[in-house]
C-alpha atoms as a PDB file:
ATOM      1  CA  UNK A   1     -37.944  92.846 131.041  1.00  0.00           C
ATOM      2  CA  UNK A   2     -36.995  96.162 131.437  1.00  0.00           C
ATOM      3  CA  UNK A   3     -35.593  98.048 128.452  1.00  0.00           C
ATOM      4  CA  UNK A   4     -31.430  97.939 128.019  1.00  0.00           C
ATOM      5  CA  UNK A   5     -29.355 100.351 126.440  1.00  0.00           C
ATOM      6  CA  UNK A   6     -26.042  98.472 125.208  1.00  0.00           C
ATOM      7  CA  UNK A   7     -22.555 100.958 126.051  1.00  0.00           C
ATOM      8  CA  UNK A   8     -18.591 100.107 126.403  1.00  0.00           C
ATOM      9  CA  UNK A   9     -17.821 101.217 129.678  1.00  0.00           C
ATOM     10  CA  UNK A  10     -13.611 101.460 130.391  1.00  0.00           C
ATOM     11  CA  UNK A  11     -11.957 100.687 133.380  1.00  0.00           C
ATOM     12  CA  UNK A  12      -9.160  99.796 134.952  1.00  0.00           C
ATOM     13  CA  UNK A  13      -7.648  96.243 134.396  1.00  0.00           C
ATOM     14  CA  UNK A  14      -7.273  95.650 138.134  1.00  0.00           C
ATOM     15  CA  UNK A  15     -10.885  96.166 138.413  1.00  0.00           C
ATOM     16  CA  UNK A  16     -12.203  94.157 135.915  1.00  0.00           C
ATOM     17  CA  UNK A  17     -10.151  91.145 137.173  1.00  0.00           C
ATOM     18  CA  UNK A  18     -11.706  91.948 140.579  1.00  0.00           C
ATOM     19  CA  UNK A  19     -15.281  92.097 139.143  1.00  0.00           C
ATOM     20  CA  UNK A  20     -15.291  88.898 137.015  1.00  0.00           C
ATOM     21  CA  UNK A  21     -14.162  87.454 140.602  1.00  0.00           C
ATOM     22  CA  UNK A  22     -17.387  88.665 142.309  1.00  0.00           C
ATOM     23  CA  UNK A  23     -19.759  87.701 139.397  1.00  0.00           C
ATOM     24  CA  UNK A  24     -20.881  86.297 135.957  1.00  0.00           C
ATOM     25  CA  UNK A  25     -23.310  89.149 135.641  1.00  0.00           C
ATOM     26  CA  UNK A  26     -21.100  92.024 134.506  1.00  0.00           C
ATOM     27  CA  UNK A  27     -23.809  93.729 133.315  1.00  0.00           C
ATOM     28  CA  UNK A  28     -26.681  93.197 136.200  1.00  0.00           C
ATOM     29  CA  UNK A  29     -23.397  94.004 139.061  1.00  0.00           C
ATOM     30  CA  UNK A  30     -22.412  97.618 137.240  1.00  0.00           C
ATOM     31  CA  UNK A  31     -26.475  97.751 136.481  1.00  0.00           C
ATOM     32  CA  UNK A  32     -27.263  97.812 140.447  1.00  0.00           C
ATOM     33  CA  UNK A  33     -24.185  99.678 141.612  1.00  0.00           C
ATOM     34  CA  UNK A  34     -25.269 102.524 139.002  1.00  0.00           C
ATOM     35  CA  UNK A  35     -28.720 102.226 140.362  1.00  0.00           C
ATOM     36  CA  UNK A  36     -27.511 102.537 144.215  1.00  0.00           C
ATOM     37  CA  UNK A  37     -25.498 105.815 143.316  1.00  0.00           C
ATOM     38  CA  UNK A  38     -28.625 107.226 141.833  1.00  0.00           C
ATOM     39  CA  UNK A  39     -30.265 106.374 144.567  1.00  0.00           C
ATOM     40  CA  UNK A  40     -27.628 107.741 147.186  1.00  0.00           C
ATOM     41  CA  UNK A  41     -27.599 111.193 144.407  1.00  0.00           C
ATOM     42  CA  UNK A  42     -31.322 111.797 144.643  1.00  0.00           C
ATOM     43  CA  UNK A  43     -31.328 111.597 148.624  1.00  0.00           C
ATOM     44  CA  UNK A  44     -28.467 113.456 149.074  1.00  0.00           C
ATOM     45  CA  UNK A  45     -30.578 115.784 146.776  1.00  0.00           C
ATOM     46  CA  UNK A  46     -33.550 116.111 149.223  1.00  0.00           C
ATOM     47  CA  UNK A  47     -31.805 115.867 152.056  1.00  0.00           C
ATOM     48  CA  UNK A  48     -29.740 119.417 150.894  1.00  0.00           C
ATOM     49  CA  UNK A  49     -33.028 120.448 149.833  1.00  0.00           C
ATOM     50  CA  UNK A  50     -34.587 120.030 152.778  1.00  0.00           C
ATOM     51  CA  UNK A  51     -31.944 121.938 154.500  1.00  0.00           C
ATOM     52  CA  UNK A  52     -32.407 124.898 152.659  1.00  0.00           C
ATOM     53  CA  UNK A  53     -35.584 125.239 153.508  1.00  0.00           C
ATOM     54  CA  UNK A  54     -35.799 124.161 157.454  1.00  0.00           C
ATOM     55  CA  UNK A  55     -32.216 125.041 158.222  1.00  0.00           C
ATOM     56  CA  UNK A  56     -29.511 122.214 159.247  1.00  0.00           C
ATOM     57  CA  UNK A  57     -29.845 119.321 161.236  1.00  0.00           C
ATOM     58  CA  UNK A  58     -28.669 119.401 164.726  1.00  0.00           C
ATOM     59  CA  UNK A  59     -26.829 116.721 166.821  1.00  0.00           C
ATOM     60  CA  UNK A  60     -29.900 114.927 168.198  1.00  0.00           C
ATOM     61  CA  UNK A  61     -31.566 114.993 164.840  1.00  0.00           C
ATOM     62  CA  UNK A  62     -28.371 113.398 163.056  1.00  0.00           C
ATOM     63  CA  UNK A  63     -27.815 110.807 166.523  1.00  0.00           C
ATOM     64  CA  UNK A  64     -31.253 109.827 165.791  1.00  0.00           C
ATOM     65  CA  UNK A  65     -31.029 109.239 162.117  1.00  0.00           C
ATOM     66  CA  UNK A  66     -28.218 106.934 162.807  1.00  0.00           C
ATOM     67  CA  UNK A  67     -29.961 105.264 165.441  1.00  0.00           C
ATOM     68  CA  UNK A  68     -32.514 104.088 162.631  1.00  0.00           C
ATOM     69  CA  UNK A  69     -29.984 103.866 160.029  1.00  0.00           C
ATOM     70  CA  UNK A  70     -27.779 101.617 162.199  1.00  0.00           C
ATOM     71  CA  UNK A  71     -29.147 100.263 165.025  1.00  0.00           C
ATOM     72  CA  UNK A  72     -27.589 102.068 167.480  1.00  0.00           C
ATOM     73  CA  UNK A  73     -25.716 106.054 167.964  1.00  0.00           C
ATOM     74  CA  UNK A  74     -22.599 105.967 166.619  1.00  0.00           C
ATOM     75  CA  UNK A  75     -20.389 108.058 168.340  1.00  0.00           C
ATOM     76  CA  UNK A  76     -17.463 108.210 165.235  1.00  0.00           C
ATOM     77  CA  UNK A  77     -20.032 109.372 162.569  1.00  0.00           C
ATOM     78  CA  UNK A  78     -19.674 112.619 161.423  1.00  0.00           C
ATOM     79  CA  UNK A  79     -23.076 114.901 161.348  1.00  0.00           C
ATOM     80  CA  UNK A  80     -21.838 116.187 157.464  1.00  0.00           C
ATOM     81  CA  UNK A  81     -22.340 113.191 155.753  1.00  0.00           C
ATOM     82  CA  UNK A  82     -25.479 112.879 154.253  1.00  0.00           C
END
């Protein structure tokens, strides 16, 4: 088992309710969703890095990454969000 750190975390009321809706696990459910934005931090991260050093990525690049991403080119994305 991984080592735990206990905090008090405060949020709003509405939310809580919401959360004890979707699961038992308070803890694990706030444990993964802080792991995901981490996650979504660190590429964001090297993907700016990357950027700086080959220059931006151009239409066809981004098309293609959502290709993989999503299955298909979605016409509605919008090339800035990495």
């Amino acid at each position: 088992m991984a080592d735990t750190t206990r905090i008090t975390v405060t949020l709003p009321t509405e939310q809580v309710e919401e959360l004890k809706k979707l699961t038992d696990n308070v803890s694990g459910y706030v444990a993964e969703a802080v792991a995901r934005q981490i996650r979504h931090h660190l590429i964001a991260e090297d993907l700016r890095r990357y950027q700086e050093r080959e220059g931006a990525f151009t239409e066809e690049e981004m098309a293609e990454a959502r290709a993989k991403i999503f299955g298909a080119a979605d016409p509605g994305a919008r090339a800035d969000v990495a």
